[in-house]
N, C-alpha and C. Protein backbone atom coordinates (compact mmCIF):
# COMPACT_ATOMS: atom_id res chain seq x y z
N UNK A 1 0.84 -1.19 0.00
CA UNK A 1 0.00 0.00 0.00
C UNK A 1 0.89 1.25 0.00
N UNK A 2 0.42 2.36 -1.28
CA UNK A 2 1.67 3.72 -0.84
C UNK A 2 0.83 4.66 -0.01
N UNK A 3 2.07 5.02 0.55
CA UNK A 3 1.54 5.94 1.79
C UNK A 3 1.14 7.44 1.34
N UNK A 4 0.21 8.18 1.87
CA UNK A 4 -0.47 8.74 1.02
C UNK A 4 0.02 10.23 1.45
N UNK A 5 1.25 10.79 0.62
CA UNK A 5 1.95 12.09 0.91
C UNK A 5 1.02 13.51 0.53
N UNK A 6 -0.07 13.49 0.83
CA UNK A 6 -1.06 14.60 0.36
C UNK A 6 -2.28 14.34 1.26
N UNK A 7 -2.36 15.71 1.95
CA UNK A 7 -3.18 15.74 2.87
C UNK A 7 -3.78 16.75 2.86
N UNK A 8 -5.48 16.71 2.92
CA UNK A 8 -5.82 18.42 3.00
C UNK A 8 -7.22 18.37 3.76
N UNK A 9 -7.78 19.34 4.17
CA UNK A 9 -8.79 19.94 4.59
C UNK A 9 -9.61 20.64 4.04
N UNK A 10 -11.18 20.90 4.19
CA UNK A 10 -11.51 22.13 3.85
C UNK A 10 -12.61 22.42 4.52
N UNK A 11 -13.29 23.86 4.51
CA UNK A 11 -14.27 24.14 5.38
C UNK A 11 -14.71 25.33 4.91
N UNK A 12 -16.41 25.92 4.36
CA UNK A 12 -16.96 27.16 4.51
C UNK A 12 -16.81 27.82 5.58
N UNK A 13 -15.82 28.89 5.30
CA UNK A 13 -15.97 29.99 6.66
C UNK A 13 -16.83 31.43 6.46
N UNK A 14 -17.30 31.90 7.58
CA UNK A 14 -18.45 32.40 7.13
C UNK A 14 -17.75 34.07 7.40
N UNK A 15 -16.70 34.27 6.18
CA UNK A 15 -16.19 35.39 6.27
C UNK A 15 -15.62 35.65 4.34
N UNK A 16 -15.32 37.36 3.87
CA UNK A 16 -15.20 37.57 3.01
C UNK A 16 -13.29 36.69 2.94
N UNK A 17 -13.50 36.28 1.49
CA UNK A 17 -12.21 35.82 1.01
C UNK A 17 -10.86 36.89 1.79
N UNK A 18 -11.31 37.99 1.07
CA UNK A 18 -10.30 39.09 1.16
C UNK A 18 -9.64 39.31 2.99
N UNK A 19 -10.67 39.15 4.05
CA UNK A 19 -10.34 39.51 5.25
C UNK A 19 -9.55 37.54 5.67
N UNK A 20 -9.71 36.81 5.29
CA UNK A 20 -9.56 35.81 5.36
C UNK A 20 -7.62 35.58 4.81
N UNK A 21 -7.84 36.10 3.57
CA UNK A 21 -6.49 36.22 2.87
C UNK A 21 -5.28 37.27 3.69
N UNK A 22 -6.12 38.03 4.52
CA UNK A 22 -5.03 39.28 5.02
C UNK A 22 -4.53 37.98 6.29
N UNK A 23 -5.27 37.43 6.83
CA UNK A 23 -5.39 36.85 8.01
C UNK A 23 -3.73 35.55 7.56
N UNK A 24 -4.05 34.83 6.33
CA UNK A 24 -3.22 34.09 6.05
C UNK A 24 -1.88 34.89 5.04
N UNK A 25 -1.89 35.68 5.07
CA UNK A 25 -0.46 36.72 4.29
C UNK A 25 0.15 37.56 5.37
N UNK A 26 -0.23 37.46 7.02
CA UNK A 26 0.76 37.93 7.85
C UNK A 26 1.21 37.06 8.48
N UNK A 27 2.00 36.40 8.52
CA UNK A 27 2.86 35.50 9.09
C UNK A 27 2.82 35.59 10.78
N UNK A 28 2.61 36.69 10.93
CA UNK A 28 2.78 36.86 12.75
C UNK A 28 1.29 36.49 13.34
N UNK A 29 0.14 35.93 12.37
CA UNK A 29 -0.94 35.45 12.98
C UNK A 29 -0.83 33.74 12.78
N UNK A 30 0.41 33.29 12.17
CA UNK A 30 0.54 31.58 11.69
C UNK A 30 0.24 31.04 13.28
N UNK A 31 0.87 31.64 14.41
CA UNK A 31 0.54 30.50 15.45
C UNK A 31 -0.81 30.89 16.13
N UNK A 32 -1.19 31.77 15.70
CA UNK A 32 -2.60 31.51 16.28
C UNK A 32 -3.95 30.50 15.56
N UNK A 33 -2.99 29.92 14.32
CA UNK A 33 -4.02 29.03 13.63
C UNK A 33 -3.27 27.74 13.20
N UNK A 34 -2.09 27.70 13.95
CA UNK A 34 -1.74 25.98 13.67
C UNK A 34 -2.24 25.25 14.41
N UNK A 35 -2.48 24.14 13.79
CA UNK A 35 -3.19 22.82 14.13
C UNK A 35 -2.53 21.89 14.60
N UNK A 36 -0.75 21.90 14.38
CA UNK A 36 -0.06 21.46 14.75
C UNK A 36 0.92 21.63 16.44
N UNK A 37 0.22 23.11 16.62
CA UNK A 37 1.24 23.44 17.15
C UNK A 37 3.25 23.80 17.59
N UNK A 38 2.86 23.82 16.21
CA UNK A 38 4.49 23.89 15.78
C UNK A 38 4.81 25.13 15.40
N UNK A 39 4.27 26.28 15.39
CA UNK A 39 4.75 27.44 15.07
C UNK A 39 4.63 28.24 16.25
N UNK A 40 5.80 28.82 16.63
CA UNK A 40 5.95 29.62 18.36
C UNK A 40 5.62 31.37 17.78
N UNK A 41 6.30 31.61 16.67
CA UNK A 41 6.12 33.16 16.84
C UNK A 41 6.57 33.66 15.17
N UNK A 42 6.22 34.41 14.50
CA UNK A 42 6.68 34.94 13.48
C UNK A 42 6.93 36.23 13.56
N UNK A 43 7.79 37.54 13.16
CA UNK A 43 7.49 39.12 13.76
C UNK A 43 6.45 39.71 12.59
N UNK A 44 6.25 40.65 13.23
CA UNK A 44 5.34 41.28 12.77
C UNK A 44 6.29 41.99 11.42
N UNK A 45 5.41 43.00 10.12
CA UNK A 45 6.12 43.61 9.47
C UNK A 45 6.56 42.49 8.13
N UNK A 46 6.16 41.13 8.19
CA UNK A 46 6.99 40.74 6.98
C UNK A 46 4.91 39.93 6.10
N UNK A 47 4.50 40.93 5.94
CA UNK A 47 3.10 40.43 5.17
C UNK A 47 3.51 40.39 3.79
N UNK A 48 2.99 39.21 3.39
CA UNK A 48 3.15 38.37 1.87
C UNK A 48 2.33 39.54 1.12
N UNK A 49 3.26 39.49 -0.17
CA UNK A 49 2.63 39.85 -1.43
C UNK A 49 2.81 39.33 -2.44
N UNK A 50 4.04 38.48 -2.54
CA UNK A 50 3.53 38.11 -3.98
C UNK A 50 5.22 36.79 -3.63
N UNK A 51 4.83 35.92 -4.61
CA UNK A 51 5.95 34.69 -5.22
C UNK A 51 7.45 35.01 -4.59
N UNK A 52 8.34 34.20 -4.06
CA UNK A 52 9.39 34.72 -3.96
C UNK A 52 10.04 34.83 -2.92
N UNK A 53 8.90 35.77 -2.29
CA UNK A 53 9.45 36.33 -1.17
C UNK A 53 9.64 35.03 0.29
N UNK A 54 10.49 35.61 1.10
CA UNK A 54 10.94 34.43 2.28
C UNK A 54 10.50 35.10 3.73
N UNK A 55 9.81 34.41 4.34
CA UNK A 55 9.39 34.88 5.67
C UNK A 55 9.74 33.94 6.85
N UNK A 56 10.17 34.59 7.56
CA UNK A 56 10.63 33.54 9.00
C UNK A 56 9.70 33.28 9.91
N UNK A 57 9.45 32.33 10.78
CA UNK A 57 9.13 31.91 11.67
C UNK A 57 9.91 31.21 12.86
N UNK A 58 9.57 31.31 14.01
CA UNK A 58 10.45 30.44 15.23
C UNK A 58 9.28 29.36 15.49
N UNK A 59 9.76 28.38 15.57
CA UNK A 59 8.96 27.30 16.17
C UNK A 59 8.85 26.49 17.44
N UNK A 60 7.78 26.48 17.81
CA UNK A 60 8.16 25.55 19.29
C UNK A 60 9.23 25.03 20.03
N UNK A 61 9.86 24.00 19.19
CA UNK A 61 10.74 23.43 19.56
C UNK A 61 12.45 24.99 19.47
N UNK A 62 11.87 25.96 19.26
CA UNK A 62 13.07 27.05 19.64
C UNK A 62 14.13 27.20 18.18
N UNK A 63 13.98 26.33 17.26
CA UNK A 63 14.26 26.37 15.67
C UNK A 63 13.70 27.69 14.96
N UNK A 64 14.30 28.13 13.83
CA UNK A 64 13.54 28.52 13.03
C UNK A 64 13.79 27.77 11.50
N UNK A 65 12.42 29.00 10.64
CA UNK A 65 12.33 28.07 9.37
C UNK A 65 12.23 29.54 8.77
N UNK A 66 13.03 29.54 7.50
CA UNK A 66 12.66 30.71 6.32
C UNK A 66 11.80 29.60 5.62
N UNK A 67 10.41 30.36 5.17
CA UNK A 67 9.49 30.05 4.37
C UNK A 67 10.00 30.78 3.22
N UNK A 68 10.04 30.21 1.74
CA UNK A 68 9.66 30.67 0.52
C UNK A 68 8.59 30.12 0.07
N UNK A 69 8.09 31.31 -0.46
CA UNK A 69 6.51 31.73 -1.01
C UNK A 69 6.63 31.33 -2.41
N UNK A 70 6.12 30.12 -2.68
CA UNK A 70 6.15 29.44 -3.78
C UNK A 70 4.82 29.85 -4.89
N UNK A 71 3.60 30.29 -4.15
CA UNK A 71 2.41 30.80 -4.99
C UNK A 71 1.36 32.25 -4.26
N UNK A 72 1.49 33.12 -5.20
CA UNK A 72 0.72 34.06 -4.61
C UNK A 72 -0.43 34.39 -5.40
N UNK A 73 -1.47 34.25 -4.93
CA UNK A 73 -2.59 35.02 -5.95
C UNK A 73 -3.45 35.83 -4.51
N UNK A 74 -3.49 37.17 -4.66
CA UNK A 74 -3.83 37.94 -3.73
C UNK A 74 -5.51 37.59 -3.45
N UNK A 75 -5.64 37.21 -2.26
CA UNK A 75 -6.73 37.20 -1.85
C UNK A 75 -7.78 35.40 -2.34
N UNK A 76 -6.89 34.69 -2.96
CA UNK A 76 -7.01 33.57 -3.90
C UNK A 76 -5.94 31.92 -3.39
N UNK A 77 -4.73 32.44 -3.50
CA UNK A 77 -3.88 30.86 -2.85
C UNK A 77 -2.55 31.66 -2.40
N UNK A 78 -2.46 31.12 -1.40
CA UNK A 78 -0.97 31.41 -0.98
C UNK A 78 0.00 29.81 -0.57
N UNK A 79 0.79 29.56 -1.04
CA UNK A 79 1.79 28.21 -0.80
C UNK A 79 3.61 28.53 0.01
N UNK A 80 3.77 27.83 0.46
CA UNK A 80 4.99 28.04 0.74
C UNK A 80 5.93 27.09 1.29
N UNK A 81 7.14 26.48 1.11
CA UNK A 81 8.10 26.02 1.34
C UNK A 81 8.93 26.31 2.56
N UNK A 82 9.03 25.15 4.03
CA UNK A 82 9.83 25.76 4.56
C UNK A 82 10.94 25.06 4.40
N UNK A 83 12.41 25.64 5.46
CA UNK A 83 13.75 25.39 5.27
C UNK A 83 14.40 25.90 6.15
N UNK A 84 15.55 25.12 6.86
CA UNK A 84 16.42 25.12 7.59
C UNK A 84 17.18 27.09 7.33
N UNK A 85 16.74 27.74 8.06
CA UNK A 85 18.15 28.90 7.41
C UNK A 85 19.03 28.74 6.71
N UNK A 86 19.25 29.29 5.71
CA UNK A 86 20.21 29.09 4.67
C UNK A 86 20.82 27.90 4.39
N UNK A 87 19.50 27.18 4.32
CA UNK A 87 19.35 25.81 3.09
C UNK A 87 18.03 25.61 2.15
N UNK A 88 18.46 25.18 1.12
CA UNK A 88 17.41 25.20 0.18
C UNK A 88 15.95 24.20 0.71
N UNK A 89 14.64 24.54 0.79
CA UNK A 89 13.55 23.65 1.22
C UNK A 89 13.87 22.30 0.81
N UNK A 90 13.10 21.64 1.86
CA UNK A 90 13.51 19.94 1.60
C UNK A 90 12.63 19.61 0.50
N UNK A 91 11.64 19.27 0.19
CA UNK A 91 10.63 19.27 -0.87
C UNK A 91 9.18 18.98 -0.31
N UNK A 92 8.64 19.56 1.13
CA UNK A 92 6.85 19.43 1.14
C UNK A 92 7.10 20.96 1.23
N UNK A 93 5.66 20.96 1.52
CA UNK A 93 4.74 22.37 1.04
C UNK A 93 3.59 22.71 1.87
N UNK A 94 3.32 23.72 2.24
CA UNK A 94 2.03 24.22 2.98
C UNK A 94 1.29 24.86 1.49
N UNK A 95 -0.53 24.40 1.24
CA UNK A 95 -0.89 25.23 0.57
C UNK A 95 -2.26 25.59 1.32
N UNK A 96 -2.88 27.41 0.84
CA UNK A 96 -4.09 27.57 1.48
C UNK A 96 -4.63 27.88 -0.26
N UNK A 97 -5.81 27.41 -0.14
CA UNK A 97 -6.44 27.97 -1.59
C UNK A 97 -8.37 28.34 -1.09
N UNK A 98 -8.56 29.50 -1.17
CA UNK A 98 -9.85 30.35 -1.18
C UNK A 98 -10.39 30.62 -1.87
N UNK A 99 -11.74 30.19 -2.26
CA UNK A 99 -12.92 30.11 -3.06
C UNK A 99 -14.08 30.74 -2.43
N UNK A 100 -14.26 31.96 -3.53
CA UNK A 100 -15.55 33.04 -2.87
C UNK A 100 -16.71 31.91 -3.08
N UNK A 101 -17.03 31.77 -1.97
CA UNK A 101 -18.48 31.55 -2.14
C UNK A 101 -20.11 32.61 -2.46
N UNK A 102 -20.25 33.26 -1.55
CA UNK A 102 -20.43 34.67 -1.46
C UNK A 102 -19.73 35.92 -0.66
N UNK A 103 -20.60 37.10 -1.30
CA UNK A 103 -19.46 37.88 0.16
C UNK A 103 -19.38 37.78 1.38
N UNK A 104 -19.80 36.65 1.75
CA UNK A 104 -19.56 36.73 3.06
C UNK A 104 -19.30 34.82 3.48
N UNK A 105 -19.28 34.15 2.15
CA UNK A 105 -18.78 32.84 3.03
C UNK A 105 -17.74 32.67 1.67
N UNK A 106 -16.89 31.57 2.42
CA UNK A 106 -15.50 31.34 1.90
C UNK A 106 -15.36 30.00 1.73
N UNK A 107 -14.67 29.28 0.76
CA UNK A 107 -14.48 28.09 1.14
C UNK A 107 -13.07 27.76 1.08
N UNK A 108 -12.55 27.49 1.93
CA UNK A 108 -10.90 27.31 2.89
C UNK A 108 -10.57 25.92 2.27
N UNK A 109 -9.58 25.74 1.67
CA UNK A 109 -9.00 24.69 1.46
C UNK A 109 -7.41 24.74 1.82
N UNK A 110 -7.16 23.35 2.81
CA UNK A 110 -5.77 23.35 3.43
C UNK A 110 -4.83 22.20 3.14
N UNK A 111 -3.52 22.42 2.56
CA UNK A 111 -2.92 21.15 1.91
C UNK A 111 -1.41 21.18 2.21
N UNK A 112 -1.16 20.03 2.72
CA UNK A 112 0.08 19.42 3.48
C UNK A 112 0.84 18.38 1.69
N UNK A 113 2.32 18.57 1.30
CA UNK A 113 1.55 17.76 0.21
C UNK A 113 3.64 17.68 0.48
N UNK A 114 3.92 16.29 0.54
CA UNK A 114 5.22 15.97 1.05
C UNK A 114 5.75 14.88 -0.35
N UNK A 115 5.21 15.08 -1.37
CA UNK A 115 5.37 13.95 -2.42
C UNK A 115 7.11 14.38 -2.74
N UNK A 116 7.60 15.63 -2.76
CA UNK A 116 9.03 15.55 -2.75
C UNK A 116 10.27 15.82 -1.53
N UNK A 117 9.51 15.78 -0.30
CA UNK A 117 10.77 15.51 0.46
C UNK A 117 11.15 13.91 0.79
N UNK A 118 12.26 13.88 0.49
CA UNK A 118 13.19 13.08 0.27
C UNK A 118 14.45 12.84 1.54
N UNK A 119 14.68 13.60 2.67
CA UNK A 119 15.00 13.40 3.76
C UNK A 119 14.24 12.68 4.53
N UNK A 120 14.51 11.56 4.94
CA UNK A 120 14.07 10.37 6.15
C UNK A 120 13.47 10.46 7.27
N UNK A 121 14.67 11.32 7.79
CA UNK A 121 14.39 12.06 8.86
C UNK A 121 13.42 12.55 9.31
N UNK A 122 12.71 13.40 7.95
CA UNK A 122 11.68 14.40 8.44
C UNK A 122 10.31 13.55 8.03
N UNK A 123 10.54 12.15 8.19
CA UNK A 123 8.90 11.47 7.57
C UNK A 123 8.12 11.66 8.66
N UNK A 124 8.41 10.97 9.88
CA UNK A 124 7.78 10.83 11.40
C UNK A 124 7.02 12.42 11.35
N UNK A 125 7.89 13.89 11.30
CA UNK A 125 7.07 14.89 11.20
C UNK A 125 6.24 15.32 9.97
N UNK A 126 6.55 14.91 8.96
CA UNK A 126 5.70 15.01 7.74
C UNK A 126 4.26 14.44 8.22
N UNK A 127 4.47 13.29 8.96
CA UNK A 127 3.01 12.56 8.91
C UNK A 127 2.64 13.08 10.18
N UNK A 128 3.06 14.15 10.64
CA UNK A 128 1.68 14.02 12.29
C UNK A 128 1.55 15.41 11.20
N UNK A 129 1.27 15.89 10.08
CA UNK A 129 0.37 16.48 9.40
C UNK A 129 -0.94 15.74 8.87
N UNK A 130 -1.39 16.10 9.78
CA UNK A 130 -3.03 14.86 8.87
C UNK A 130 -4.17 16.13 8.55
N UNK A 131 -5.07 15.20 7.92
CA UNK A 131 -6.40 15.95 7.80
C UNK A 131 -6.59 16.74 9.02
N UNK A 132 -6.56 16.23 10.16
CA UNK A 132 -7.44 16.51 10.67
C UNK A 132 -6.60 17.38 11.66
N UNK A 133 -5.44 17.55 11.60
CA UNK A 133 -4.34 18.74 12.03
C UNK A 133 -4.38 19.96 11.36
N UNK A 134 -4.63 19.64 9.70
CA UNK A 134 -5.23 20.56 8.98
C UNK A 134 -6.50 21.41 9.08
N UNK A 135 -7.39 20.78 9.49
CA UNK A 135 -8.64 20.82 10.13
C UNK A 135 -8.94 21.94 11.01
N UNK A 136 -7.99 21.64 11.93
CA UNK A 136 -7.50 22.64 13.08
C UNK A 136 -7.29 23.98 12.79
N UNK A 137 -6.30 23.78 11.65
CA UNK A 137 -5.63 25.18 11.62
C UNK A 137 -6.67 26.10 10.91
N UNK A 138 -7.80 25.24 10.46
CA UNK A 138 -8.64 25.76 9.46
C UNK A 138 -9.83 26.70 10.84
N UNK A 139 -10.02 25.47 11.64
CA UNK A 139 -10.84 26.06 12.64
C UNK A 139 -10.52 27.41 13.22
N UNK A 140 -8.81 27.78 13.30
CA UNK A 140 -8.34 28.52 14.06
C UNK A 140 -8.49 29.85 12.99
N UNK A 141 -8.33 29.51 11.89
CA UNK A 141 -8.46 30.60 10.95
C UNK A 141 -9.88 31.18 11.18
N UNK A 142 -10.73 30.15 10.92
CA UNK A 142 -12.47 30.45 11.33
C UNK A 142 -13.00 31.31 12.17
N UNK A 143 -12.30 30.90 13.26
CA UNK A 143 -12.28 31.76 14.44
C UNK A 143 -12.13 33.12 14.79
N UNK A 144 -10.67 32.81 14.05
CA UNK A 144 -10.45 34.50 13.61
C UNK A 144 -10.47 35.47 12.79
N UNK A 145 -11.34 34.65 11.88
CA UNK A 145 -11.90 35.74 10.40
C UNK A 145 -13.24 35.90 10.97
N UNK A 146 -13.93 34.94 11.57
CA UNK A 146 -15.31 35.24 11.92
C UNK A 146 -15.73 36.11 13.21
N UNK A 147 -14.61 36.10 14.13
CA UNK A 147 -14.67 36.81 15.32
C UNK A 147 -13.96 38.05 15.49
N UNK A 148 -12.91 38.27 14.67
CA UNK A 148 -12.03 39.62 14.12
C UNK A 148 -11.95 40.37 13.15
N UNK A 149 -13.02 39.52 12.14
CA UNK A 149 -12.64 40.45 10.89
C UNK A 149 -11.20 40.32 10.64
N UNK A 150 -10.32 41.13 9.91
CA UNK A 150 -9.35 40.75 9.10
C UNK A 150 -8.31 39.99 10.19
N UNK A 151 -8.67 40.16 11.60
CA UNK A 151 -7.39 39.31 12.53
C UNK A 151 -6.08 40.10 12.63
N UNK A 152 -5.13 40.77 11.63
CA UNK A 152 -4.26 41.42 11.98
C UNK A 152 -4.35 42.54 12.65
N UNK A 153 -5.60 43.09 13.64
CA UNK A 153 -5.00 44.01 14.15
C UNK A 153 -4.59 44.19 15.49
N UNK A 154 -4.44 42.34 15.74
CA UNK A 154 -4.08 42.32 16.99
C UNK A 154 -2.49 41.22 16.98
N UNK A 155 -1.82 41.24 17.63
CA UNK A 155 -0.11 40.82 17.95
C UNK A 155 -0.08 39.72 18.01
């Protein structure tokens, strides 16, 4: 049986795409919506705009990770690659992809997708990404698009 390196979530949230998208393009709101609990803190000041660009995070365990921003469509999908500081990403991927439903509901799609990392090492953490870790982070987003409106205007 192959083990199944693609994992995702999804959920109508009952908020506009756009306040939803600000929520997932500031990096300093990532730990208030992991599912994993693996993200400790990002700073404020480094909000996504477009392909390219690299944003840091510190993580729980007291590590950090430069993210490169592998897909940007404003207000639409954001993807990104993390990586050891100044090493190239191993090969999985975080993706969020947002579908207007109307103006005021969203439909959140969340994807864990590890088909090219190729380090050993990192399988055991590749897989405590599941659905339903995904799930989470989706809830946490929910939470705070539906109870804050855009969410960044708090630390």
């Amino acid at each position: 049986m192959t083990e199944n390196r693609i994992v995702s979530a999804e959920k109508n949230i009952r908020a506009a795409a756009s306040d939803i998208f600000k929520i997932l393009a500031d990096p300093a709101q990532h730990s208030r919506i992991d599912g994993n609990g693996n993200v400790d803190h990002a700073d404020q000041g480094q909000r996504i705009t477009a392909s390219g660009q690299v944003f840091t995070a510190r993580l729980t365990n007291g590590d950090s990770r430069e993210n490169l921003v592998t897909e940007f469509d404003e207000g639409r999908v954001l993807a990104w690659k993390p990586a050891v500081p100044g090493s190239e990403p191993r090969g999985h991927f975080f993706r969020w992809e947002l579908e207007r439903i109307d103006d005021d509901t969203t439909l959140v799609r969340h994807t864990y997708d590890w088909t090219q990392l190729t380090d050993e090492t990192r399988f055991e953490r590749a897989r405590s990404y599941t659905s339903a870790a995904l799930a989470t982070s989706i809830d946490g987003l929910a939470a705070l698009a539906e109870d804050d409106g855009a969410g960044s205007e708090e630390g």
